[in-house]
Each structure stands twice: as structure tokens, then as C-alpha cells.
C-alpha atoms as a PDB file:
ATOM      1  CA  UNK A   1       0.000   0.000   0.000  1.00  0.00           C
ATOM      2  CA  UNK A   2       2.550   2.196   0.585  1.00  0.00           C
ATOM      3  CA  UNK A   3       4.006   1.747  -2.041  1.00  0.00           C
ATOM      4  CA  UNK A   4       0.974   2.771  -4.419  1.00  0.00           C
ATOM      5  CA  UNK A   5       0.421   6.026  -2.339  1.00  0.00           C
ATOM      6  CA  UNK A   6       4.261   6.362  -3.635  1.00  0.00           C
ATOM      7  CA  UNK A   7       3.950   5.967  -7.177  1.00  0.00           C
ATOM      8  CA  UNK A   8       0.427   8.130  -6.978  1.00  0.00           C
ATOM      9  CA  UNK A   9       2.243  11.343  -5.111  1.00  0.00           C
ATOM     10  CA  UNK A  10       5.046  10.552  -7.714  1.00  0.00           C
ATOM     11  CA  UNK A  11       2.545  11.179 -10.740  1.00  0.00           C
ATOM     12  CA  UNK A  12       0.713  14.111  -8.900  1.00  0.00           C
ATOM     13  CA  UNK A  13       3.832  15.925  -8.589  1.00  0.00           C
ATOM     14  CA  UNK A  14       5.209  15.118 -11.734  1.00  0.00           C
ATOM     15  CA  UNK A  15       2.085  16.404 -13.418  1.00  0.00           C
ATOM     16  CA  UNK A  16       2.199  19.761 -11.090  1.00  0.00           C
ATOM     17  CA  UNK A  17       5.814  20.198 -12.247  1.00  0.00           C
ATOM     18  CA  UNK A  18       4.883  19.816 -15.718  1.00  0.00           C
ATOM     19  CA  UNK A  19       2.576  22.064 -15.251  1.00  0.00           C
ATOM     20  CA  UNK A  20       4.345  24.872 -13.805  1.00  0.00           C
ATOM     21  CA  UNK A  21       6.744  24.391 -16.529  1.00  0.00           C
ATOM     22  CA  UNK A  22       4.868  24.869 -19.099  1.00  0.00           C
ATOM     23  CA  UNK A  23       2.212  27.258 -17.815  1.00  0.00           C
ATOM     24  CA  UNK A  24       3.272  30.075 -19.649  1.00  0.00           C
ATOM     25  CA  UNK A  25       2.690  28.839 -23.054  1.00  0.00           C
ATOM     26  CA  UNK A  26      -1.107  28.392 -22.256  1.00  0.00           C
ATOM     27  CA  UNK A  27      -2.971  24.941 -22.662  1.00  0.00           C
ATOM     28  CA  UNK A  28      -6.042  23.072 -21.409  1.00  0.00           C
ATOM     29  CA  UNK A  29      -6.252  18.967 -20.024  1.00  0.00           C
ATOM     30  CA  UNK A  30      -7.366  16.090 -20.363  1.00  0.00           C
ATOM     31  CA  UNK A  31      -7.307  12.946 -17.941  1.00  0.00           C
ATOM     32  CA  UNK A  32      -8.476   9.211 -18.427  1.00  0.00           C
ATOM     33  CA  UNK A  33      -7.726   6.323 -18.031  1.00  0.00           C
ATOM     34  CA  UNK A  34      -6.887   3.006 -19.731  1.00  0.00           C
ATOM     35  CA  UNK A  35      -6.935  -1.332 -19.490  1.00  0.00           C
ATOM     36  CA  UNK A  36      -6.160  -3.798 -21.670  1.00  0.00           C
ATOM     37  CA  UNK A  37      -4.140  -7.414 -22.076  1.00  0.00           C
ATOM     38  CA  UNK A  38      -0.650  -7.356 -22.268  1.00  0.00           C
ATOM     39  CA  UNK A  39       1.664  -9.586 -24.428  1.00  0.00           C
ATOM     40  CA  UNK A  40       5.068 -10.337 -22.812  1.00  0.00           C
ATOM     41  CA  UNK A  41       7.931 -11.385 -24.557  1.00  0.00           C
ATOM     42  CA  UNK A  42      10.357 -13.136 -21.829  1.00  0.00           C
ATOM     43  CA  UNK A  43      12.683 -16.056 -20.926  1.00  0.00           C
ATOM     44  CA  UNK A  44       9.461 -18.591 -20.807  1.00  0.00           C
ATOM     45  CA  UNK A  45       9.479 -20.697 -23.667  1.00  0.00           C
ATOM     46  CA  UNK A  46      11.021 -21.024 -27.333  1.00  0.00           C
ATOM     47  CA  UNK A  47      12.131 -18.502 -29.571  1.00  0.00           C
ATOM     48  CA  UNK A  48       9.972 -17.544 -32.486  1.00  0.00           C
ATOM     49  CA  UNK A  49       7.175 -19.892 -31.325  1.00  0.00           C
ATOM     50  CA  UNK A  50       3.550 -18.075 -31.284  1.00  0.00           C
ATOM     51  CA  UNK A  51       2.473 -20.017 -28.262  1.00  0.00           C
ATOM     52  CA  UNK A  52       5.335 -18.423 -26.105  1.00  0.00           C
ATOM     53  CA  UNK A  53       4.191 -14.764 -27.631  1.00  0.00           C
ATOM     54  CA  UNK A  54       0.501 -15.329 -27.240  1.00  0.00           C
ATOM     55  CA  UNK A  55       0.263 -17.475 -24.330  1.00  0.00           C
ATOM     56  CA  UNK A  56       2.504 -15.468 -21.377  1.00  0.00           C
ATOM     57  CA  UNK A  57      -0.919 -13.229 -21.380  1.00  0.00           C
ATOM     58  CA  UNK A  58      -0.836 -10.409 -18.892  1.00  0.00           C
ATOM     59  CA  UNK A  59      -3.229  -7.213 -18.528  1.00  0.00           C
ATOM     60  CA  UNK A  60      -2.143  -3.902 -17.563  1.00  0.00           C
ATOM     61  CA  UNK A  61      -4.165  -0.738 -16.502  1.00  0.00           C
ATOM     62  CA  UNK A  62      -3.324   3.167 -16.044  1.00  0.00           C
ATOM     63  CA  UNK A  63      -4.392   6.548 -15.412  1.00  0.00           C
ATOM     64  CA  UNK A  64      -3.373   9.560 -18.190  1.00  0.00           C
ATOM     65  CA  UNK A  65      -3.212  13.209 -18.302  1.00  0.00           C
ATOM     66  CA  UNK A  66      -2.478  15.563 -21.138  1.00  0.00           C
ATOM     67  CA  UNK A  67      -1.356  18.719 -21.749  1.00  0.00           C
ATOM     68  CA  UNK A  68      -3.407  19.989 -25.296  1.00  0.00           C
ATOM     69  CA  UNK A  69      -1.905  23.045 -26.650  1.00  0.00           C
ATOM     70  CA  UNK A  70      -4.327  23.717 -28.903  1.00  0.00           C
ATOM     71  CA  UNK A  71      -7.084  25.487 -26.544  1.00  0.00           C
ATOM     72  CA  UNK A  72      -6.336  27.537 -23.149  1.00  0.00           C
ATOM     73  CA  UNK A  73      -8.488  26.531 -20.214  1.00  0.00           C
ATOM     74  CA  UNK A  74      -7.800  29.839 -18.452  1.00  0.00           C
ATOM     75  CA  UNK A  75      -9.667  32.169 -20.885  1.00  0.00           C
ATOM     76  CA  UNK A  76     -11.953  28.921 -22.963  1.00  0.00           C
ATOM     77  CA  UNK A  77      -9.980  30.226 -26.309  1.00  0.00           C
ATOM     78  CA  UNK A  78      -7.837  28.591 -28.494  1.00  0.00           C
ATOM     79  CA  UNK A  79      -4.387  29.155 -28.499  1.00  0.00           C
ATOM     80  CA  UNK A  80      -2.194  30.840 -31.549  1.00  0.00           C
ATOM     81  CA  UNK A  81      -2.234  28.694 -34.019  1.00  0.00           C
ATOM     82  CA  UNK A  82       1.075  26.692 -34.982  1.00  0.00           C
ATOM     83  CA  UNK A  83       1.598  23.407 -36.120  1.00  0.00           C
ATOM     84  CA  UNK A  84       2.767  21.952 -33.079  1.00  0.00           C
ATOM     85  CA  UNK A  85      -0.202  22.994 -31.301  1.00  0.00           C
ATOM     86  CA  UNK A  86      -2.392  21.654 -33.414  1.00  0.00           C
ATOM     87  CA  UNK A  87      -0.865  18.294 -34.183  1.00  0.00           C
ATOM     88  CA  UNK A  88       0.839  17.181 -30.966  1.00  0.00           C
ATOM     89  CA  UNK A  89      -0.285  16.539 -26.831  1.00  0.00           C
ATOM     90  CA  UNK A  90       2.027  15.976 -24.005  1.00  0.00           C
ATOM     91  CA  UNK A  91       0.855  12.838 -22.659  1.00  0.00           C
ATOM     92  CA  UNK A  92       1.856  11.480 -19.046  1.00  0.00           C
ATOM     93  CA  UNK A  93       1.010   8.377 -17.164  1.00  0.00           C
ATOM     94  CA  UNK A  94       0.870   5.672 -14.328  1.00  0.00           C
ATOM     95  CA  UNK A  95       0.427   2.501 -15.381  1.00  0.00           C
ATOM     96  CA  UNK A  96       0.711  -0.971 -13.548  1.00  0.00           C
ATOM     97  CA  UNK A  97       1.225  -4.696 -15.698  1.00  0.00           C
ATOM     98  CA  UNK A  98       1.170  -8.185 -14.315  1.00  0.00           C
ATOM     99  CA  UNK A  99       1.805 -10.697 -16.207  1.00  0.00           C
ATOM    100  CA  UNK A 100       2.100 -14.874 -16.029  1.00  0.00           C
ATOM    101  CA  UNK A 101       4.852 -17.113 -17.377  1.00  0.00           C
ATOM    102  CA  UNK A 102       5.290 -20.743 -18.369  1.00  0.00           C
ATOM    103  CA  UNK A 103       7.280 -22.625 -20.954  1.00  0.00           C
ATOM    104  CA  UNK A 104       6.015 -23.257 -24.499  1.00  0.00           C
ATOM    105  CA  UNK A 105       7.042 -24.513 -27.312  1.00  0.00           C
ATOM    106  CA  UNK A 106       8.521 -27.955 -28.614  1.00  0.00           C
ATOM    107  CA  UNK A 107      11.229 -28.236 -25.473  1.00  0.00           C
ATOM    108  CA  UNK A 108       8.068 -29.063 -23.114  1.00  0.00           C
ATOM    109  CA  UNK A 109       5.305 -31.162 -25.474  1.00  0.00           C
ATOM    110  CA  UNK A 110       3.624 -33.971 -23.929  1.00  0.00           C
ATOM    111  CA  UNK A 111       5.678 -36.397 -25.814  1.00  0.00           C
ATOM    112  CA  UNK A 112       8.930 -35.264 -23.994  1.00  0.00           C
ATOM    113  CA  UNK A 113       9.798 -37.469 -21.097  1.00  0.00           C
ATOM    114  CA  UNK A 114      12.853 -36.104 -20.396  1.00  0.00           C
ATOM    115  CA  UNK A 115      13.977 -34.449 -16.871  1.00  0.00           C
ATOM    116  CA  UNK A 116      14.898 -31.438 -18.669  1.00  0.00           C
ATOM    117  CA  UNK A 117      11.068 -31.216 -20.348  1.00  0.00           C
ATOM    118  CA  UNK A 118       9.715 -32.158 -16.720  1.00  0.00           C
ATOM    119  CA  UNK A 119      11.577 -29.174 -14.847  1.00  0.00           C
ATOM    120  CA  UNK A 120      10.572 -26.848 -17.800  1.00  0.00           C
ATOM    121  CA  UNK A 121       6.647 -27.836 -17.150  1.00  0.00           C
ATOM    122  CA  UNK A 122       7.198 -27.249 -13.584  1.00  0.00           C
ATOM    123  CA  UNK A 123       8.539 -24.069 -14.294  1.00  0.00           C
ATOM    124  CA  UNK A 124       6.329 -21.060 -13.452  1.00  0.00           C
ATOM    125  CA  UNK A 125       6.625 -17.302 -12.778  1.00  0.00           C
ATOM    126  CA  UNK A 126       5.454 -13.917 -12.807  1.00  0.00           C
ATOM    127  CA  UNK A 127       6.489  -9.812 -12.960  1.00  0.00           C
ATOM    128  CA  UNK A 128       4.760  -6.982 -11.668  1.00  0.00           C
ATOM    129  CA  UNK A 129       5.677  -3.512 -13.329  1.00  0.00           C
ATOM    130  CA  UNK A 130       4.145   0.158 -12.374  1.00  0.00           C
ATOM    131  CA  UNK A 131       5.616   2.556 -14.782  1.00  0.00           C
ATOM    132  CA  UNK A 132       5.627   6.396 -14.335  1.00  0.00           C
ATOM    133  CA  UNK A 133       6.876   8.185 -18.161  1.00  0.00           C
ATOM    134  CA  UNK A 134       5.689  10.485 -20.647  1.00  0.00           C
ATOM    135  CA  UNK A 135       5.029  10.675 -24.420  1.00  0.00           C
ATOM    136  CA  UNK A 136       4.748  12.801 -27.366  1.00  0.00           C
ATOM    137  CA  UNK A 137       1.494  12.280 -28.992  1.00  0.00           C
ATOM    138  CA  UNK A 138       1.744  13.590 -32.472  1.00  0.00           C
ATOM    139  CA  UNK A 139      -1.382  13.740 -34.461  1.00  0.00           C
ATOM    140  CA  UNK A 140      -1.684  13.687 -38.170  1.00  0.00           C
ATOM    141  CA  UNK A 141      -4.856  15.302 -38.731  1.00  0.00           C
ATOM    142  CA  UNK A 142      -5.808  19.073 -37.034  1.00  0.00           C
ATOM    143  CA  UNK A 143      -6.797  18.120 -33.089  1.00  0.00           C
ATOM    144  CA  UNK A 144      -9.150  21.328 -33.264  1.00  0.00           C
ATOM    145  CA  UNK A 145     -10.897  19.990 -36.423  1.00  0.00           C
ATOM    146  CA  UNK A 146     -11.633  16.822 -34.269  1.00  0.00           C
ATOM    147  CA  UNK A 147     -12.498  18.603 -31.132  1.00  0.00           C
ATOM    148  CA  UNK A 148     -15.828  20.109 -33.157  1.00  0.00           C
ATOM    149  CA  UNK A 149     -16.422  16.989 -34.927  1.00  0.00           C
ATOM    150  CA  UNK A 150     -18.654  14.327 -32.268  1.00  0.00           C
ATOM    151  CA  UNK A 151     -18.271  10.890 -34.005  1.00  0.00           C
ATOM    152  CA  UNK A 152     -14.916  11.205 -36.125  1.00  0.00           C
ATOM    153  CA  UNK A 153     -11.566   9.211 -35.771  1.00  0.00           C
ATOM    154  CA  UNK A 154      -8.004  10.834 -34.965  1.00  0.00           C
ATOM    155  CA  UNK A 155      -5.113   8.383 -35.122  1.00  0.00           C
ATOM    156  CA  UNK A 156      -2.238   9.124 -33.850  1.00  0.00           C
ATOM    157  CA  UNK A 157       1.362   7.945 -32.990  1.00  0.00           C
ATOM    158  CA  UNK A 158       3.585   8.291 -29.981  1.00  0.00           C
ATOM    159  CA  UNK A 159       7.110   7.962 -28.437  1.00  0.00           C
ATOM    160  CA  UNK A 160       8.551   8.596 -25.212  1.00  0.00           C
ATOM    161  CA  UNK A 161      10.410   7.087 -21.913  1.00  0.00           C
ATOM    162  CA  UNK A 162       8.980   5.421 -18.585  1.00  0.00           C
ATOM    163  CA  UNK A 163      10.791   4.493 -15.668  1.00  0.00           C
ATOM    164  CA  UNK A 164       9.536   0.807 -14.786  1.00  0.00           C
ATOM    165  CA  UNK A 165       9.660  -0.545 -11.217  1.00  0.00           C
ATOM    166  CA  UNK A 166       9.142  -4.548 -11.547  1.00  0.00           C
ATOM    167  CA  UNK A 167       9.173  -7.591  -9.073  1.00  0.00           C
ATOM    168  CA  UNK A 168       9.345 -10.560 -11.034  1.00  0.00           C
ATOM    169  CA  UNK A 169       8.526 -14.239  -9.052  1.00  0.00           C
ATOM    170  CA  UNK A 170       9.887 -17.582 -10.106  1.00  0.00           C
ATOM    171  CA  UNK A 171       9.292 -21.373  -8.714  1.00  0.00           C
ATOM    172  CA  UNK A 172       9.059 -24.997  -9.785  1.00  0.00           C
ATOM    173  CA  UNK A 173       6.176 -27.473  -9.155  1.00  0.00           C
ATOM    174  CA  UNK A 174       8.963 -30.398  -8.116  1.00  0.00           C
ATOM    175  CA  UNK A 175      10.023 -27.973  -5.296  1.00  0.00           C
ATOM    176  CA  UNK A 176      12.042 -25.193  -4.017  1.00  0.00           C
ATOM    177  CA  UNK A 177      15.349 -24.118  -4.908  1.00  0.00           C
ATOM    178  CA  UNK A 178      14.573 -22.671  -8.390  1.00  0.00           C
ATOM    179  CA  UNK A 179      18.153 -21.520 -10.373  1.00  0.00           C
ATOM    180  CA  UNK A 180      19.912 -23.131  -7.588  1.00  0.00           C
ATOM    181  CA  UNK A 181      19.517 -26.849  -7.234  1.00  0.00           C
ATOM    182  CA  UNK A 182      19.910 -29.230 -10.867  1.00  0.00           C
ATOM    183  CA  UNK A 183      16.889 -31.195  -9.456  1.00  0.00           C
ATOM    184  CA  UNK A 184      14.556 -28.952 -10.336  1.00  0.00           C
ATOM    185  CA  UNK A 185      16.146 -26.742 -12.117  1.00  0.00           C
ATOM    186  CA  UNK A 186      17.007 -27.081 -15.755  1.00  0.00           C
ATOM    187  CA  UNK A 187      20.959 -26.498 -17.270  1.00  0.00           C
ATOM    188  CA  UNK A 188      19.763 -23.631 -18.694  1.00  0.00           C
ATOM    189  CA  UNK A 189      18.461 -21.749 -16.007  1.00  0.00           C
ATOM    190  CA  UNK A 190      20.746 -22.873 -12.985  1.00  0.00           C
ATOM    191  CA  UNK A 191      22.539 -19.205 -12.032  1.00  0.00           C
ATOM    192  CA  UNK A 192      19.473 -17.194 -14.072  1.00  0.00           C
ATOM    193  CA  UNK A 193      17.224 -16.704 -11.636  1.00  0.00           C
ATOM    194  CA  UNK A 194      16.494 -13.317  -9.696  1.00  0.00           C
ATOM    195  CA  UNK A 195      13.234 -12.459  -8.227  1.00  0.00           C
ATOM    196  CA  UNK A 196      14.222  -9.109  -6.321  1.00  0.00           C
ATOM    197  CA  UNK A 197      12.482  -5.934  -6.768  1.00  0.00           C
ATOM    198  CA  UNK A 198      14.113  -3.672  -9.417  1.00  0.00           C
ATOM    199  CA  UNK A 199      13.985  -0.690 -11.437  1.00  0.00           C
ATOM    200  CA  UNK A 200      15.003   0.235 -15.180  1.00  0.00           C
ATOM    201  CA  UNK A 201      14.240   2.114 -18.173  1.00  0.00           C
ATOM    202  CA  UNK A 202      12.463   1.598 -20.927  1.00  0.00           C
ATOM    203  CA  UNK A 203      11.336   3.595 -24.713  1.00  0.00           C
ATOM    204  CA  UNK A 204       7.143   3.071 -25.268  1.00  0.00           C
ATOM    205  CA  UNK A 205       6.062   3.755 -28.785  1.00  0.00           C
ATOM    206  CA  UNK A 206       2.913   3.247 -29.904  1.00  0.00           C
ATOM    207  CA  UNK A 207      -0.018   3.684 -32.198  1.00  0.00           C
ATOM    208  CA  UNK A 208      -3.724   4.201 -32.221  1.00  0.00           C
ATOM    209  CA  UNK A 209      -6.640   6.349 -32.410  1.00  0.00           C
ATOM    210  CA  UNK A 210      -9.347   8.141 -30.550  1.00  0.00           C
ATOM    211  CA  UNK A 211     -12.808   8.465 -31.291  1.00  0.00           C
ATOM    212  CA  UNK A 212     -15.133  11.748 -30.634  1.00  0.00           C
ATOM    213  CA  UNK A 213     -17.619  10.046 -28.255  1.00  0.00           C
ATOM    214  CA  UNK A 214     -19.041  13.650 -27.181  1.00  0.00           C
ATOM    215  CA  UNK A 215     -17.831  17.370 -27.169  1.00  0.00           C
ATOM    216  CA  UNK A 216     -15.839  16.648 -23.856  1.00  0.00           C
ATOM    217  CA  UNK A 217     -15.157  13.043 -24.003  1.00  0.00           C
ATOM    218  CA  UNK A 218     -13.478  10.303 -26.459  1.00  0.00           C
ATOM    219  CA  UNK A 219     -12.749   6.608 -26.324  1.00  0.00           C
ATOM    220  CA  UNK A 220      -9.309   5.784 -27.402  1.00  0.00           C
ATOM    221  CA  UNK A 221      -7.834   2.376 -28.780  1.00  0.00           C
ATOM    222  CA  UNK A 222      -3.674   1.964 -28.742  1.00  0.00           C
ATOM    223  CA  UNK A 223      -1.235  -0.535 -29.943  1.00  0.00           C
ATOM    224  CA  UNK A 224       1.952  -0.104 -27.709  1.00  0.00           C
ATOM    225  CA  UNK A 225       5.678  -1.466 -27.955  1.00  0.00           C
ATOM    226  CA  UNK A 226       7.702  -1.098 -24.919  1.00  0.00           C
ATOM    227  CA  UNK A 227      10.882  -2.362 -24.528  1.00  0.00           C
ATOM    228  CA  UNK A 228      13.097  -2.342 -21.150  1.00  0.00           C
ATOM    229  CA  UNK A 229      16.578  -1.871 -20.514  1.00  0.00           C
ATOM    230  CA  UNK A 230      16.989  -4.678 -18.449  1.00  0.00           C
ATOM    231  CA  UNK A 231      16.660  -8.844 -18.670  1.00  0.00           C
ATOM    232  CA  UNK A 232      15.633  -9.624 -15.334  1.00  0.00           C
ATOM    233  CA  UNK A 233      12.323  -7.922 -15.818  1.00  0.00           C
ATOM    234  CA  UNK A 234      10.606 -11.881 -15.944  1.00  0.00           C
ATOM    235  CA  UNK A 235      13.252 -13.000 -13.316  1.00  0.00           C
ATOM    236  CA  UNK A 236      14.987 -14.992 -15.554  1.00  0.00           C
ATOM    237  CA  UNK A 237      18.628 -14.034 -17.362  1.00  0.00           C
ATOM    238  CA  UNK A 238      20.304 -17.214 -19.403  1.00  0.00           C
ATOM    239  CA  UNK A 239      23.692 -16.536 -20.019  1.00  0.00           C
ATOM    240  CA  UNK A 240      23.538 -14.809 -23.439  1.00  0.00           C
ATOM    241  CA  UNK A 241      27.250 -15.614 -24.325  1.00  0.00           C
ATOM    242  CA  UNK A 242      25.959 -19.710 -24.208  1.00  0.00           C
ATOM    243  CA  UNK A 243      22.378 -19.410 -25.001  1.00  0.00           C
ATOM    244  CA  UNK A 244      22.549 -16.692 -27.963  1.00  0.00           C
ATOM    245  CA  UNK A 245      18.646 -16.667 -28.257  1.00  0.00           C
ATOM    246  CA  UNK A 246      18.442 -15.186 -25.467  1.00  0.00           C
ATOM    247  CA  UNK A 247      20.483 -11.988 -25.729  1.00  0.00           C
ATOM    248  CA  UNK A 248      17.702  -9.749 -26.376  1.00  0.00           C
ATOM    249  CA  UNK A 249      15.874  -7.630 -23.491  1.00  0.00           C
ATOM    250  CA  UNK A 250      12.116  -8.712 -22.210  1.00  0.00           C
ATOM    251  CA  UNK A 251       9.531  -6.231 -23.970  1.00  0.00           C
ATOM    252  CA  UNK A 252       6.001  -6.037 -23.816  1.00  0.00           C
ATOM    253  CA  UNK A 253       2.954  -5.684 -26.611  1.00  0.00           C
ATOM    254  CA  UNK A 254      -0.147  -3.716 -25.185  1.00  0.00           C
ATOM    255  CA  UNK A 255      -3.694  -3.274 -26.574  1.00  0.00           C
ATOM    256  CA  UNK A 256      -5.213  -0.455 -24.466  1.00  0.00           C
ATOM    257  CA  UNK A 257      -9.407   0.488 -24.539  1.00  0.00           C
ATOM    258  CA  UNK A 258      -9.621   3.905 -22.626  1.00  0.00           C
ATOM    259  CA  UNK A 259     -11.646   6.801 -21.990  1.00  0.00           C
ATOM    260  CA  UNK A 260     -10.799  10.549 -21.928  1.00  0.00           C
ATOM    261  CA  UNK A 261     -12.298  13.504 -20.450  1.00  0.00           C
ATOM    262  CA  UNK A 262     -11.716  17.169 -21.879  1.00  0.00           C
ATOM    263  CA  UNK A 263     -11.223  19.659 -18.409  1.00  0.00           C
ATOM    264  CA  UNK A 264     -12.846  22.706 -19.467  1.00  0.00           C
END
């Protein structure tokens, strides 16, 4: 719990200091929020198999605010217009992921009998994230042309940076001692286990659109890439130098439904 209140006053005073930083350039905001199934791409399973991409589901929620330079809240008026006002919003955000892990793929098939394709079964874990960052929204067609127009479309694309706290978990069916002990623990994996709380960075990019659901509202729909700067975010770190498919960092595949409210 305290730890939520943490993140919470985190975003509250990173949005205040946003703010104040920006104040004299005149905007208006907007705040929503967001939920969706995550896709995570980790240590659990075989490379380039669909199962391992598709099955380690997860779901992620979040809470937004944006700046929109195109309209001033302080005198209900739009703002001069320039091209960057009308075509980009300053978007930041809280967000929290968990996700599940298990093997997939050919090394664990029901027709393996092997210790290794036991201890692999038996494997299981998780990661929690909460992410604090902010994007660049940039907007191909004119935000105040959509702002008048109830029922029309405005896709967009984004980029930006989050910091990501995560605490991944890891254990085996066949008992403790997961990473450590070769009786439960596959070659693999012995040495490449870490389930301590952790920080990193990581780039978000992503792409969607919203729709004009009424003059002060609209439902948005977003594909989003993020990718960390870190291996351990699953828990699990093979040693890249022996197992080369594994010398990429974990990332993670979102598809977000949200809702948005215009403050006036």
C-alpha cells in the first residue's frame, strides 16, 4: 500500500511540475484512463514460437493526463495557431502490468519425457511492473478539427520514456530451490534466476486512435511497444554468451481500450 500512495504522489507531482513548466505557453487537459491485455515477450518458452508470444498473457491498466496546446483553459480560447499545437499533446502516465509465465514450445510437449522437459513444465513465474513516463502524442490530422467533430476518428502515434519498477517471481512445481539446485532446475536456467524488486528504463512507442464520443469526451484504442533496458524484468537471465537466443531484453505488446475527459 505504501508503495501505491508512492507511485500516486510521484505522478501528482510530476504532473504539477509539468505544469508549472509549461504554464506560460497556455494549454487546457485532459485525464483518463486506460486497461487492456498485455503480451510479454520473456525467458518462458522457445524462440519464435507463437504459443510463447501469445500465451505469457498479462493485462495492464493506467491513469493519463495531457497537456493539449491547442485550446487555453484559463480564458476557454484557443491558443495561436502553430503546427505543433495543433498536431501534438504531451501525454503522461501511471500505469501498472502483471503478467504470467510458463514454458512453451517444442522443449516441453507432452511427448517429452525427459527431466529437462519435466523441470521446464514445472517451471512457473510472474512480474509486476508500475511505470511512471511520458510521451509525445503527435497527431496527423488538425486536433481542433476533431475537437468540433462528435463521431470522427483521430489516429495518432507516440514515443517517449517510462521508468519501470518490476518484481518478477519464479518457482518450480517439483520444489524449491529454483536456479539453484539441478533437481529442479534445468541447465539452462541454474545461475538465471532473480526475483528481487528492481527498477530500469524503458522507450514506449505506440499507435492508435481516438474516437469523438461527445464534445468533452473520447474513447481511445492503442497498440503499444515497450521495450526495457533490463533482462531480469521476468526473473529470468540465461547466459547470453551460451544461449545466444536469449540476448535480447524482455519487452512487452499492449492493446489499451480507454476513456478521456476534456477539463474545461
Amino acid at each position: 500500500m505504501k508503495t501505491i500512495k508512492y507511485f500516486i504522489f510521484s505522478f501528482i507531482l510530476l504532473l504539477g511540475i509539468k505544469n508549472t513548466a509549461l504554464a506560460q505557453y497556455g494549454f487546457s487537459h485532459e485525464i483518463g484512463a486506460f486497461v487492456g491485455p498485455t503480451f510479454f515477450q520473456s525467458d518462458y518458452g522457445q524462440r519464435n514460437n507463437l504459443a510463447a508470444t501469445t500465451g505469457n498473457i498479462g493485462y495492464g491498466i493506467g491513469l493519463i493526463h495531457y497537456l493539449n496546446f491547442s485550446y487555453r483553459a484559463d480564458c476557454s480560447c484557443y491558443t495561436p495557431e502553430t503546427y505543433f499545437n495543433d498536431h501534438f499533446k504531451l501525454r503522461t502516465e501511471l500505469s501498472y502490468t502483471k503478467s504470467n509465465f510458463k514454458h512453451y514450445g517444442d522443449w516441453v510437449d507432452p511427448s517429452k519425457t525427459s527431466l529437462t522437459a519435466e523441470q521446464l513444465r514445472a517451471m512457473h513465474g510472474s512480474t509486476e511492473l508500475t511505470d511512471i513516463g511520458m510521451q509525445l502524442e503527435f497527431f496527423p490530422k488538425s486536433i481542433r478539427d476533431f475537437t468540433v467533430s462528435v463521431g470522427s476518428f483521430a489516429p495518432f502515434i507516440a514515443l517517449g520514456g517510462h521508468f519501470s519498477f518490476f518484481k518478477p517471481n519464479a518457482y518450480s512445481d517439483m520444489g524449491p530451490g529454483l536456479g539453484k539446485t539441478t533437481t529442479v532446475t534445468p541447465d539452462k536456467y541454474i545461475g538465471a534466476v532473480k526475483i528481487n524488486s528492481q527498477a530500469t528504463w524503458s522507450i514506449v512507442t505506440s499507435i492508435g486512435t481516438r474516437y469523438k464520443l461527445s464534445p468533452l469526451s473520447d474513447l481511445m484504442l492503442e497498440m503499444r511497444f515497450q521495450y526495457y533496458f533490463s533482462d531480469w524484468v521476468d526473473g529470468l537471465r540465461p547466459n547470453p554468451e551460451v544461449y545466444t537466443e536469449n540476448k535480447a531484453n524482455d519487452w512487452n505488446v499492449w492493446l489499451n481500450f480507454g476513456y478521456i475527459y476534456y477539463i474545461q
